[in-house]
Protein backbone atom coordinates (compact mmCIF):
# COMPACT_ATOMS: atom_id res chain seq x y z
CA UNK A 1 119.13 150.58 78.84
CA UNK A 2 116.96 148.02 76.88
CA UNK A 3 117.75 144.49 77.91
CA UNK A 4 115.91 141.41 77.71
CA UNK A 5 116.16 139.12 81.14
CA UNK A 6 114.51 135.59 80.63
CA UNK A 7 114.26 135.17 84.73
CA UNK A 8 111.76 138.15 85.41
CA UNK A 9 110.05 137.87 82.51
CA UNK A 10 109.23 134.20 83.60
CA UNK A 11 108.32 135.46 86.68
CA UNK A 12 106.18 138.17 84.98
CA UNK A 13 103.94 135.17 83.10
CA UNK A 14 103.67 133.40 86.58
CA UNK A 15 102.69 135.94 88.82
CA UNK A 16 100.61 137.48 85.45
CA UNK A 17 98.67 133.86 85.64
CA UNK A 18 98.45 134.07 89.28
CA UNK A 19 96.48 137.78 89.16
CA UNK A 20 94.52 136.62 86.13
CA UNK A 21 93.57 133.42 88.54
CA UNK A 22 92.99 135.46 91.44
CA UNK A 23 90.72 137.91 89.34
CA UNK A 24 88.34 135.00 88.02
CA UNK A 25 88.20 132.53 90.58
CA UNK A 26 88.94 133.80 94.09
CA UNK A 27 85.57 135.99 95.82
CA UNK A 28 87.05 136.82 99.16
CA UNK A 29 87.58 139.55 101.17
CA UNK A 30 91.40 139.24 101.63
CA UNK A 31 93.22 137.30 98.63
CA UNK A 32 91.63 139.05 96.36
CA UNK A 33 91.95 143.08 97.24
CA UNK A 34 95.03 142.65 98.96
CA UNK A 35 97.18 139.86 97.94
CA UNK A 36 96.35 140.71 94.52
CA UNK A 37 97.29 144.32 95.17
CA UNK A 38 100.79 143.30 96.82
CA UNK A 39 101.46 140.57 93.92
CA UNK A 40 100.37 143.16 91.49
CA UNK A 41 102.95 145.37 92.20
CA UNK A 42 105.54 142.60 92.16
CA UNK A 43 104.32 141.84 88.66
CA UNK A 44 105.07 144.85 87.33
CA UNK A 45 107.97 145.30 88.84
CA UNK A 46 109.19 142.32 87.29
CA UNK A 47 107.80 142.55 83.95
CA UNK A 48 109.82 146.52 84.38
CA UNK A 49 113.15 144.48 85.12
CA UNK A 50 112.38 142.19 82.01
CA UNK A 51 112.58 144.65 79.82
CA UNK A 52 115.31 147.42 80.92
CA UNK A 53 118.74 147.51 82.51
CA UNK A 54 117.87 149.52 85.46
CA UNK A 55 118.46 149.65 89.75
CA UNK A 56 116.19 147.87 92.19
CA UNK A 57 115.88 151.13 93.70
CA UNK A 58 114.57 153.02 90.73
CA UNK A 59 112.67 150.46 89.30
CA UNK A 60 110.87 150.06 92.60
CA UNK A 61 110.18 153.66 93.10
CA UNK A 62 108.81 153.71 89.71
CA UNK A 63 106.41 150.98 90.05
CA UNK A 64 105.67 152.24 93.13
CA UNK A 65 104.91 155.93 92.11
CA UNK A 66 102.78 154.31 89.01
CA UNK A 67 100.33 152.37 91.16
CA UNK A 68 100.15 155.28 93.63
CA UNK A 69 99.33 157.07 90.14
CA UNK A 70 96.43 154.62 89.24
CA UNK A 71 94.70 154.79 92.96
CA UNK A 72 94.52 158.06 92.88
CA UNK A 73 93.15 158.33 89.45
CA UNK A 74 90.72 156.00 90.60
CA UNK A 75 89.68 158.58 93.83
CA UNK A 76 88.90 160.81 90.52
CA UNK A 77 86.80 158.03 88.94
CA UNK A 78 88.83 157.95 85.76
CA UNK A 79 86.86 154.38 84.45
CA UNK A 80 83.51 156.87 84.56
CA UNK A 81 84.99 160.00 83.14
CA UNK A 82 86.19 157.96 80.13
CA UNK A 83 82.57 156.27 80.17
CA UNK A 84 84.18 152.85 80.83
CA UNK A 85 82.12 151.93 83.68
CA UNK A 86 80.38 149.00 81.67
CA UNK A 87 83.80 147.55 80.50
CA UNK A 88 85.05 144.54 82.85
CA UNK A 89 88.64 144.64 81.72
CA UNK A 90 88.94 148.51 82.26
CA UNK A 91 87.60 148.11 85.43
CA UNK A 92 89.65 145.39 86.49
CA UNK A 93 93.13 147.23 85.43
CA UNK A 94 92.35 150.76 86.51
CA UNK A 95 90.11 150.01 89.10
CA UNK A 96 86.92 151.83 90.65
CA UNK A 97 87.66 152.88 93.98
CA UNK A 98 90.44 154.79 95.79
CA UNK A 99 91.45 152.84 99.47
CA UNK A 100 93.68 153.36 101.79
CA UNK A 101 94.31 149.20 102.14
CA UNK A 102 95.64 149.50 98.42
CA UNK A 103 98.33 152.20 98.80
CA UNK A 104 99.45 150.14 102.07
CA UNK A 105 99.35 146.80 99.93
CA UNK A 106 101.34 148.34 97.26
CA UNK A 107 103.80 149.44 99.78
CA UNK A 108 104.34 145.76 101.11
CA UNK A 109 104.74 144.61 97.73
CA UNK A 110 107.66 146.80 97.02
CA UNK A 111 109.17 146.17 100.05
CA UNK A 112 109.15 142.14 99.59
CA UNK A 113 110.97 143.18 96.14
CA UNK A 114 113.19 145.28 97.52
CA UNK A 115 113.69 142.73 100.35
CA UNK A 116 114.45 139.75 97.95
CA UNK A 117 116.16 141.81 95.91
CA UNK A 118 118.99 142.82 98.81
CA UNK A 119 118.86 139.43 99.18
CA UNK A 120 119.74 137.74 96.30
CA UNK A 121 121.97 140.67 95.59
CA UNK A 122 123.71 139.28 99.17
CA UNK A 123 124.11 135.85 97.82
CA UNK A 124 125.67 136.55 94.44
CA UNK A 125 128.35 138.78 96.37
CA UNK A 126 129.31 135.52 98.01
CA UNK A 127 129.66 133.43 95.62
């Protein structure tokens, strides 16, 4: 089950220095809080597939059902019921506010994985 892949956990470091980019320098209203919420999910997804032998499918569902997990613990305020409301980092990884936009932008990340996944999948069959 444990298995090291080199390609997604190169793409885990890029798209982990993309968010990290996104979270300091971009103040918009749409790169930001939903690009970053669609890339996030990628991210994980990839840095899930770096470290264990397991299906798109599965993976995807997991990463999926995880960041459904965190949104909702942020509708229950979890950074201010641990007294973490003063720390940036906790705030920036679990988040402060439940929204609709982020469950839909999580969605749309897991579909462009699953999406380039069938697809690459495709293209090694034919070779």
């Amino acid at each position: 089950m444990w298995h090291f892949n080199k390609i997604y956990f190169k793409l885990t470091v890029i798209l982990f220095l993309i968010e990290v980019s996104i979270a300091v320098f971009v103040k918009d209203r749409f790169i930001r809080p939903y690009l970053g919420d669609v890339l996030v999910v990628i991210l994980i997804y990839c840095f899930v597939k770096s470290l264990v032998k397991i299906s798109v499918y599965k993976a995807a569902f997991g990463v999926l059902l995880f960041a459904f997990c965190i949104e909702i613990l942020q509708y229950f305020n979890l950074v201010e019921k641990l007294k973490l409301q003063h720390n940036t980092v906790a705030k920036t990884v679990i988040g402060t506010s439940f929204s609709w936009e982020d469950i839909l932008a999580y969605i749309a990340g897991i579909l462009i994985v699953i999406a380039v996944e069938n697809r690459s999948n495709k293209k090694k069959q034919l070779q």
